[in-house]
Protein backbone atom coordinates (compact mmCIF):
# COMPACT_ATOMS: atom_id res chain seq x y z
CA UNK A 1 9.65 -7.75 -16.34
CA UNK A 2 8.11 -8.41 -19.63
CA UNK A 3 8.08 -7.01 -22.82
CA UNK A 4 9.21 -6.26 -26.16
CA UNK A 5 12.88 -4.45 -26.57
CA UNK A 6 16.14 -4.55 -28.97
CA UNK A 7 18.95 -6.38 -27.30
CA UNK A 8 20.25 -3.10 -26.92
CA UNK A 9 17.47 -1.86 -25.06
CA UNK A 10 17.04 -5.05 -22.84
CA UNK A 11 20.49 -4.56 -21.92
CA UNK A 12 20.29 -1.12 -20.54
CA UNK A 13 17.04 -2.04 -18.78
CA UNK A 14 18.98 -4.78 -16.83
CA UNK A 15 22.00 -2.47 -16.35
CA UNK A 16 19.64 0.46 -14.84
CA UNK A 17 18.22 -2.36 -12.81
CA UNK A 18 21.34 -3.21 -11.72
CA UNK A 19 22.45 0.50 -10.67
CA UNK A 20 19.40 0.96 -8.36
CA UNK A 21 20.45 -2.73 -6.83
CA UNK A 22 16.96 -4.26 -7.64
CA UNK A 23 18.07 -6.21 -10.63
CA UNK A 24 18.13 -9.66 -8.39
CA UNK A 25 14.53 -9.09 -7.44
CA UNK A 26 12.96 -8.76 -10.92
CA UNK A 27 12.72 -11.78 -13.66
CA UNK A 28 13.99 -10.25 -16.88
CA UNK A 29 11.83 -12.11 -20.19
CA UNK A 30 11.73 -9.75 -22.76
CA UNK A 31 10.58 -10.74 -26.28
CA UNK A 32 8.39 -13.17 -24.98
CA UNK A 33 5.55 -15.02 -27.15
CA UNK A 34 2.15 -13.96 -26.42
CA UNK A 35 1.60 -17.63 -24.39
CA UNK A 36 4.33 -17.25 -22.33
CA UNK A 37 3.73 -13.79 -21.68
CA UNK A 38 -0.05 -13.98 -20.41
CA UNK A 39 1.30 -17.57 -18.04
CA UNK A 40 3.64 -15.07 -16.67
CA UNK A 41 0.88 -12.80 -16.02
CA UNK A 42 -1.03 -15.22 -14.31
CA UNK A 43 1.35 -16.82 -12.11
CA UNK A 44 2.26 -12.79 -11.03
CA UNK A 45 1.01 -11.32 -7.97
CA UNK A 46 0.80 -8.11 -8.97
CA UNK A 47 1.12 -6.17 -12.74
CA UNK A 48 2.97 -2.68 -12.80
CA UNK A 49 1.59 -0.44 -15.21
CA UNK A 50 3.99 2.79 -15.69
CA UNK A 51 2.36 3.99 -18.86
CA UNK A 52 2.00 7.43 -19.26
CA UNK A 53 -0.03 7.29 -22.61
CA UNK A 54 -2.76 5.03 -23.54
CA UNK A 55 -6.76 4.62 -25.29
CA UNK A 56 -7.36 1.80 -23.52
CA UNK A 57 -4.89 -0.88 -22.22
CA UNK A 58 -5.67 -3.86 -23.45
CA UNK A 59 -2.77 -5.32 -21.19
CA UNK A 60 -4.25 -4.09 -17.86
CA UNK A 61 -7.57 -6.08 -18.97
CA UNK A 62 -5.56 -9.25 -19.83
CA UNK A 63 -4.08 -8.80 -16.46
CA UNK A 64 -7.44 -8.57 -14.61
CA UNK A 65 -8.65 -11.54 -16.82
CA UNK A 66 -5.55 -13.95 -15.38
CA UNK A 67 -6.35 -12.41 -11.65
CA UNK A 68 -3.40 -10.22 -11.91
CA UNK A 69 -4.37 -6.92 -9.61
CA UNK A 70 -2.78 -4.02 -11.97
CA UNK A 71 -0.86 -0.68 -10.39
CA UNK A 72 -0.99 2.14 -12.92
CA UNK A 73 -0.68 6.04 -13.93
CA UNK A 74 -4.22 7.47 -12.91
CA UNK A 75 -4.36 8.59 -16.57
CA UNK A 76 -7.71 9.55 -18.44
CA UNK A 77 -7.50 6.00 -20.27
CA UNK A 78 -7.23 4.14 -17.00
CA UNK A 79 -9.23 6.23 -14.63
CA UNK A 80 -12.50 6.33 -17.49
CA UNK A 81 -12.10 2.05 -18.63
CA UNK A 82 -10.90 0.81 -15.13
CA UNK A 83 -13.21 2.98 -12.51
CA UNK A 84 -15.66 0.16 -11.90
CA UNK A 85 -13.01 -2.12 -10.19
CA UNK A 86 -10.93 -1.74 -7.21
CA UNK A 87 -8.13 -4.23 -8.85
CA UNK A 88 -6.68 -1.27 -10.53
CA UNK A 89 -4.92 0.85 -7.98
CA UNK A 90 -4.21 4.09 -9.30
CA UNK A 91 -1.76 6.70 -8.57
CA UNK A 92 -0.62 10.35 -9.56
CA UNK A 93 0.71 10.26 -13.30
CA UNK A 94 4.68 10.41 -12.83
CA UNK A 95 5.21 9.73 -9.36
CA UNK A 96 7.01 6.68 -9.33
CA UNK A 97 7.46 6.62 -5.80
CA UNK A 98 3.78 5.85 -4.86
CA UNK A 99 4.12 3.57 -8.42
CA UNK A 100 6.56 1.61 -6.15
CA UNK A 101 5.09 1.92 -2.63
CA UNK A 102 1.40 1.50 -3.56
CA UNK A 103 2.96 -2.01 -5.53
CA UNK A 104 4.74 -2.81 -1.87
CA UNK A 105 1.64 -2.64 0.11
CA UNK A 106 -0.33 -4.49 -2.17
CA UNK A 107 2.32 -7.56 -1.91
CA UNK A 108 2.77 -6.83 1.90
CA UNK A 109 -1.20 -6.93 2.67
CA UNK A 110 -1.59 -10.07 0.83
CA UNK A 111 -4.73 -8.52 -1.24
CA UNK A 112 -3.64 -9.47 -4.39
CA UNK A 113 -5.61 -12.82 -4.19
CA UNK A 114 -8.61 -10.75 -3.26
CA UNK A 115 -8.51 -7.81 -5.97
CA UNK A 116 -7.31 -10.50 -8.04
CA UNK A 117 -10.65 -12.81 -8.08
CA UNK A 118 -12.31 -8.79 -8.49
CA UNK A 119 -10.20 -8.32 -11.57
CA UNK A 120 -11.89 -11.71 -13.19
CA UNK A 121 -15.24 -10.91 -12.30
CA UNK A 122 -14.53 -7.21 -13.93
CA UNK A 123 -13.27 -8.19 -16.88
CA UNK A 124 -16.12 -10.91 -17.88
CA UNK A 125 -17.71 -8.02 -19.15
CA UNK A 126 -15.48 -7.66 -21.31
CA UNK A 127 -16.64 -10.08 -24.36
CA UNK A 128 -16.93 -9.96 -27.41
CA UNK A 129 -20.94 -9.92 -27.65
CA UNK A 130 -20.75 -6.75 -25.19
CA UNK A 131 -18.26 -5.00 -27.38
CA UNK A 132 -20.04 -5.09 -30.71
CA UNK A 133 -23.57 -4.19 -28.34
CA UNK A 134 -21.68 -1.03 -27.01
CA UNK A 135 -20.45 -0.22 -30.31
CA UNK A 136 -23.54 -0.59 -31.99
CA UNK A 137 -25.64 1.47 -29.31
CA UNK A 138 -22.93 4.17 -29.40
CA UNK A 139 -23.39 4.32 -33.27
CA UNK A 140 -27.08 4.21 -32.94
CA UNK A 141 -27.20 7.55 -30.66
CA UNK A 142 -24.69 9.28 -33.15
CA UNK A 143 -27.03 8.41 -36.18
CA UNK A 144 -29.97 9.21 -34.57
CA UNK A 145 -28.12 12.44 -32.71
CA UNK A 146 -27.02 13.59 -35.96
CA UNK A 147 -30.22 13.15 -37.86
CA UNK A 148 -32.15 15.64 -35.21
CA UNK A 149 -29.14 17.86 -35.80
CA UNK A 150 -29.68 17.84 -39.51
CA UNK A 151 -33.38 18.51 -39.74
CA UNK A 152 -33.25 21.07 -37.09
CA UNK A 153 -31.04 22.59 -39.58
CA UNK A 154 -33.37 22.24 -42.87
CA UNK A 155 -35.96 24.25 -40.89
CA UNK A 156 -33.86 27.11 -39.92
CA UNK A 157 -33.61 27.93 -43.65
């Protein structure tokens, strides 16, 4: 488990751990650097993804990019940036029980390896070029969208 938290906070994650008798199967490292964090990643056979809120989740892409298959909420953000890739499993927002058994199958099957190499050829089109390219096109249609809009408007006067 990775991530940033208050001592306070890391503590009662370990202790809730703990109570559900799970707390000897998980690697706590909270408050990692960056570095360590994304060699974690990649030395992970699977990435759990419990985030009920999000634009785009820039972690689940790292996680593809280190070959890390990623099991998340089937939330807008997810379902609309992840739908061309099988590594992202998705499941019903909130039910943490197919969060948990959909993450068990995916270590008992031994696809990870598979969905993993899928998750590095998904997210090499992910670069920087094709960002600004996207951007720009997306900017061009709204100028040029708008512009109709506008003069189409003049007439009607």
């Amino acid at each position: 488990m990775v991530g940033s938290a208050s001592e306070s906070m890391a503590k009662e994650v370990m202790r809730y751990a703990a109570d559900l008798g799970v707390a000897e199967n998980i690697e706590f490292r909270f408050n990692a650097s960056r570095n360590k964090a994304l060699r974690l990643l990649a030395s992970s056979k699977t990435f759990v993804y419990p985030s009920r809120a999000d634009s785009f989740g820039l972690v689940v892409l790292e996680s593809l990019s280190c070959g890390t298959p990623v099991v998340a909420y089937d939330i807008p953000a997810i379902r609309f940036n992840y739908a061309g890739t099988r590594a992202v499993i998705r499941v019903r927002p909130l039910d943490v029980k197919s969060l948990v058994n959909e993450t068990y199958e995916l270590l008992r099957s031994g696809d990870w390896d598979r969905l993993g190499r899928e998750g590095i050829e998904f997210s090499k089109g992910f670069t920087w070029d094709n960002v600004a390219r996207a951007e720009w096109s997306a900017l061009e249609r709204i100028a040029n969208e708008g512009g109709r809009g506008l003069r189409r408007k003049a007439c009607n006067f």
